[in-house]
Protein backbone atom coordinates (compact mmCIF):
# COMPACT_ATOMS: atom_id res chain seq x y z
CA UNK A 1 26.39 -8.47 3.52
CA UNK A 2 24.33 -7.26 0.45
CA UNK A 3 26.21 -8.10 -2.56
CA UNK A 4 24.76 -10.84 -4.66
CA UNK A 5 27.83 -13.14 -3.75
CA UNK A 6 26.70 -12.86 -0.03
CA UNK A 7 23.39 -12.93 -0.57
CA UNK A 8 23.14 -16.27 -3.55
CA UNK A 9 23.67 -19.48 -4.84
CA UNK A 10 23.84 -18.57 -8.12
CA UNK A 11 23.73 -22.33 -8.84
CA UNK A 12 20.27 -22.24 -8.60
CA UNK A 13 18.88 -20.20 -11.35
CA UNK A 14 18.70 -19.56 -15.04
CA UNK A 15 19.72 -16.43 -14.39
CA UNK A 16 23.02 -17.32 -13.02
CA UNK A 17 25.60 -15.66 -16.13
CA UNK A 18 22.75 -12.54 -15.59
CA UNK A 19 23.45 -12.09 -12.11
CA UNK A 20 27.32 -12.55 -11.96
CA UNK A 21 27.44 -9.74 -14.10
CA UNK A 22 26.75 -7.29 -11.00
CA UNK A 23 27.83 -6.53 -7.47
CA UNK A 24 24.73 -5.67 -5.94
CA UNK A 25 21.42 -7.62 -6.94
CA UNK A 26 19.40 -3.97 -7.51
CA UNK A 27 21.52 -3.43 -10.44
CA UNK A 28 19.55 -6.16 -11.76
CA UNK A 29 16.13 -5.22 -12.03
CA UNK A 30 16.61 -2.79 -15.33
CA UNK A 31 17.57 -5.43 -17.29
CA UNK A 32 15.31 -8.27 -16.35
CA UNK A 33 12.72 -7.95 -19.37
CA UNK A 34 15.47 -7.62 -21.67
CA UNK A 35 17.27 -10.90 -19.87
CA UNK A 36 14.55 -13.68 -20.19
CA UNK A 37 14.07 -12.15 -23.63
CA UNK A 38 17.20 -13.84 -24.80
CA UNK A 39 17.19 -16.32 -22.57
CA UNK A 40 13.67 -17.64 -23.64
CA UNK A 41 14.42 -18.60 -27.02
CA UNK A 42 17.67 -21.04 -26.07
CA UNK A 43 15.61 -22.70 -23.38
CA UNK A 44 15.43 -26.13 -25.32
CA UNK A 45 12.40 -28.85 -25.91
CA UNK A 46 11.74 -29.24 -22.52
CA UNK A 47 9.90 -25.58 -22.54
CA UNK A 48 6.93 -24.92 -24.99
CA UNK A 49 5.83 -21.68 -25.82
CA UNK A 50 2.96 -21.47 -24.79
CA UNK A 51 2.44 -17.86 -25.89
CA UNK A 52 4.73 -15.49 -27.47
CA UNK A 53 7.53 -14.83 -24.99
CA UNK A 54 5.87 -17.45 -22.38
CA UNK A 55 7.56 -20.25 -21.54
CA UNK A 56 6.72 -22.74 -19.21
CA UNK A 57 8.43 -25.80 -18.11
CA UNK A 58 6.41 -29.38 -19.77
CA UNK A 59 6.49 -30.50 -16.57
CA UNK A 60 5.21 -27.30 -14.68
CA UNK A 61 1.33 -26.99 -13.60
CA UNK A 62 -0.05 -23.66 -14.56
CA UNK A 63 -4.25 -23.69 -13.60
CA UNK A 64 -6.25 -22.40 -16.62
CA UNK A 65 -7.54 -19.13 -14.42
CA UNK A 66 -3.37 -17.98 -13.95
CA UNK A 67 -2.67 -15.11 -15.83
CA UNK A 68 1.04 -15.55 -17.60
CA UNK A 69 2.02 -12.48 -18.77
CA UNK A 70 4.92 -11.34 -21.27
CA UNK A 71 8.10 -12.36 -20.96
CA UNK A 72 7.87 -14.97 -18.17
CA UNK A 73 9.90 -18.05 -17.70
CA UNK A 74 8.14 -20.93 -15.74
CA UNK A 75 10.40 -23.87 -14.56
CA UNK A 76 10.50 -27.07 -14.16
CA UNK A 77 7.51 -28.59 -11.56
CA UNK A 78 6.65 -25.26 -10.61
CA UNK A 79 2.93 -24.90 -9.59
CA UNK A 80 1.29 -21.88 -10.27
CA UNK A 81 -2.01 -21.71 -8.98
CA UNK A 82 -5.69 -20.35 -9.28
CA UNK A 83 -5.87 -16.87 -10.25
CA UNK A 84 -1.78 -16.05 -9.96
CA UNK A 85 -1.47 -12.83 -12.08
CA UNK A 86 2.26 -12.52 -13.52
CA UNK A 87 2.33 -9.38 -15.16
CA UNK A 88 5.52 -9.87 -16.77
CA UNK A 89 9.31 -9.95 -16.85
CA UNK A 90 9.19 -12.86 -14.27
CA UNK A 91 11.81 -15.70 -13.93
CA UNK A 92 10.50 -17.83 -11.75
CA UNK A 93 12.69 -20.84 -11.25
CA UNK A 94 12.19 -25.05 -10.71
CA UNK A 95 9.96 -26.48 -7.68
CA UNK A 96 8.75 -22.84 -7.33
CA UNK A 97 5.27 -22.30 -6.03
CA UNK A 98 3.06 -19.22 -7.40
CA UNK A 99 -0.11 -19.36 -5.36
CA UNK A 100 -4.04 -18.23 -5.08
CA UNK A 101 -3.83 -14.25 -6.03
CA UNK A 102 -0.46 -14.03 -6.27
CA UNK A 103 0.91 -11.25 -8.32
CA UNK A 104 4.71 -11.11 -9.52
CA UNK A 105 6.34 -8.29 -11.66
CA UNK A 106 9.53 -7.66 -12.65
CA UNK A 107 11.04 -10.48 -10.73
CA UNK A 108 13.86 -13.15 -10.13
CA UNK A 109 12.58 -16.36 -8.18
CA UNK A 110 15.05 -18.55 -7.58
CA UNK A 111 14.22 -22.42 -7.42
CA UNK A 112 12.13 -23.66 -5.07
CA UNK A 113 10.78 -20.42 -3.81
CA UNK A 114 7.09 -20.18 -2.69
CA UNK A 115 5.09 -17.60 -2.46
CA UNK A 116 1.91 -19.27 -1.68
CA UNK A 117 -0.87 -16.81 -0.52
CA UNK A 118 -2.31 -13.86 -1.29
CA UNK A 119 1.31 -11.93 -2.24
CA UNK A 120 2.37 -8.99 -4.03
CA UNK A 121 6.00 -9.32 -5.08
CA UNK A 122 7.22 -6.80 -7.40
CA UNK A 123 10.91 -5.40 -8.27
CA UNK A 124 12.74 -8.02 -6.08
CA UNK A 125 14.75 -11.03 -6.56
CA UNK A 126 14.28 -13.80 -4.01
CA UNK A 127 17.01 -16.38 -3.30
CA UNK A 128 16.53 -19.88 -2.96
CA UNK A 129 14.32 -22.01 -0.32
CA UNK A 130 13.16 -18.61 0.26
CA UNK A 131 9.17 -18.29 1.40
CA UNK A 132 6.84 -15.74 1.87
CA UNK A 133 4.19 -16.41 4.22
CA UNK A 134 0.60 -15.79 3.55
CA UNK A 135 -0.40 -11.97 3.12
CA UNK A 136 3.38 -10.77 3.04
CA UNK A 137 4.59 -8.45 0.33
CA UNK A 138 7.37 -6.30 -1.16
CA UNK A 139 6.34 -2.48 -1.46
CA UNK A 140 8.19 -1.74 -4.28
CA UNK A 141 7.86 2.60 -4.59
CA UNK A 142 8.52 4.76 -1.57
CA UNK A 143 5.29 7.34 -1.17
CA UNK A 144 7.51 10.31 -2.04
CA UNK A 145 8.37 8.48 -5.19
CA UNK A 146 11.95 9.25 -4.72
CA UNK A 147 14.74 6.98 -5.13
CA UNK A 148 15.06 4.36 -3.13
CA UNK A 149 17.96 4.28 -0.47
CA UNK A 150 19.05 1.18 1.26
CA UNK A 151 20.09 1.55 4.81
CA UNK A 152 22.42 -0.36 6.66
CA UNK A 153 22.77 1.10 9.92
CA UNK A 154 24.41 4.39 9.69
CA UNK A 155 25.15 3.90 6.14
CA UNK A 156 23.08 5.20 3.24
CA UNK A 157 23.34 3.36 -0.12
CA UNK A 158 22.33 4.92 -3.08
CA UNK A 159 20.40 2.69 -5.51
CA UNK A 160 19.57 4.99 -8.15
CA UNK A 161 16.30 3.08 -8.78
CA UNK A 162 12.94 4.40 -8.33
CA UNK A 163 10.94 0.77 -7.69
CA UNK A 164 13.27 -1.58 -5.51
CA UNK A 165 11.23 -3.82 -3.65
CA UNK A 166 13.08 -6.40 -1.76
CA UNK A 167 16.02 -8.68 -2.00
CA UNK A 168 15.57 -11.82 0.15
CA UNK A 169 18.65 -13.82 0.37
CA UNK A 170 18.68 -18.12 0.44
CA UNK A 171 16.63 -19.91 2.76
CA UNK A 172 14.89 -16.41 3.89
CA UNK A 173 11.38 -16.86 5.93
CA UNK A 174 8.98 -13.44 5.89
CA UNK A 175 6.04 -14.52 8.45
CA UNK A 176 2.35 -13.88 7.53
CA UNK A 177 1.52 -10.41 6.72
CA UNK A 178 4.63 -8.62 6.87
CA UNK A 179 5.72 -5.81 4.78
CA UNK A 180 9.11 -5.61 3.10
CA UNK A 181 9.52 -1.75 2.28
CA UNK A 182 11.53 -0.18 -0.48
CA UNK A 183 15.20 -0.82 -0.28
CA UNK A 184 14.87 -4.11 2.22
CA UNK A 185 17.88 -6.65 2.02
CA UNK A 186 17.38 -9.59 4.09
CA UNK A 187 20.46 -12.12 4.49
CA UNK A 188 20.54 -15.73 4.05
CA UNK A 189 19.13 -18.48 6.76
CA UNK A 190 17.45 -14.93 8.37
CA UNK A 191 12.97 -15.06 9.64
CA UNK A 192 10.92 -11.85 9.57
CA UNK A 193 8.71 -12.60 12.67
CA UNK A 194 4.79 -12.14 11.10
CA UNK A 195 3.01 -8.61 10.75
CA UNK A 196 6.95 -6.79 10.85
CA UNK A 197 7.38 -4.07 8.79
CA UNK A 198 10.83 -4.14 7.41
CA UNK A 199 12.93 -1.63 5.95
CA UNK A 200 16.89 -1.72 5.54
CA UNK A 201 19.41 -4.18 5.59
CA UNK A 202 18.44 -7.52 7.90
CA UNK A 203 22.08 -9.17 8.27
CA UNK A 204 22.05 -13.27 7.60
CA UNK A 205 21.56 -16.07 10.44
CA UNK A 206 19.55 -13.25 12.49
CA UNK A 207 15.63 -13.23 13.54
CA UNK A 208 13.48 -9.40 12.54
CA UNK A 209 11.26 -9.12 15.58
CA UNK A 210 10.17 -5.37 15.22
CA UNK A 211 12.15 -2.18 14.54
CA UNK A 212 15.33 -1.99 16.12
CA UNK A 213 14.98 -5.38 17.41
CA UNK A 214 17.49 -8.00 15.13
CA UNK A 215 18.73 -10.53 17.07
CA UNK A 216 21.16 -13.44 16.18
CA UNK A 217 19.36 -16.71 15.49
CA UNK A 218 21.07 -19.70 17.53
């Protein structure tokens, strides 16, 4: 229930040859920089460059107080709004939405994701139709700064990454305010309830009320 094959439509990203190359999406996030770095330049007319190793989308809106940072890839009819702060090694896919203070690093957002309000998403690949709602965020470093472990009930998967924020699968809905913690996988067509604080696996088609409490969405 956490391999990239359960988790995405690969359909519906650039980054589709990228991912297929793995079985589990945190194997990813190494090689992200180095991925829209070569996939930048083959991007075609309909991207201008609008710095070195920026592209966005001629038909994307990007307000003049965003921050673009290098490499990021902006797609087509994305809005990315007043004061978004991309740090860098984003992919951030078509009909996306990057909103008021958002800040994305080392990311994979899949087309038409939105994360509207006021989030932090860092070292985490979001699947498509996913949404964040306002004030939700992916903590991307465990406070012991040790590797971070995703748990799946009794089951302990090591990652072998130190920053692993979160993996949200297609058509995922975090509520307002809710933290994803290191290591969270949440499966497609599954809602966060707001102010949760999430950590582990979160299987697909199910509803996160509070710790311990997953139930099956009918």
């Amino acid at each position: 229930m956490y391999t990239i094959k359960d988790l995405y439509d690969l359909d519906h990203t650039l980054a589709k040859d990228y991912l297929s190359g793995f079985t589990y999406p945190w194997e990813a996030l190494k090689g992200i920089k180095d991925m829209i770095l070569a996939l930048g330049p083959t991007l075609g007319e309909d991207y201008v460059e609008r710095e070195p190793q920026v592209w966005v989308h001629k038909t994307a809106t990007v307000a003049p107080t965003a921050f673009l940072g290098a490499p990021c890839i902006i797609g087509p009819n994305t809005e990315v709004r007043h004061c978004a702060f991309i740090r860098g090694s984003a992919l951030v896919g078509a009909d996306c939405v990057v909103g008021n203070s958002v800040e994305l690093k080392n990311v994979i957002l899949f087309d038409h994701v939105q994360t509207p309000h006021y989030n932090y998403v860092g070292d985490s690949i979001l699947g498509y139709y996913s949404h964040m709602g306002a004030g939700s965020i992916t903590s991307n470093v465990k406070s012991d700064k040790k590797l971070v472990v995703v748990h799946n009930g009794t089951e302990k998967i090591e990652t072998g990454v130190k920053k692993f924020g979160a993996m949200l699968g297609d058509h995922v809905e975090v509520g307002c305010n809710a933290v994803c913690n290191p290591g969270t996988v949440i499966g497609r067509n599954s809602n966060v309830y707001p102010t949760s604080c999430v950590r582990g696996v979160v299987p697909e088609n199910s509803i996160y009320k509070n710790s311990g409490e997953i139930i099956e969405k009918i």
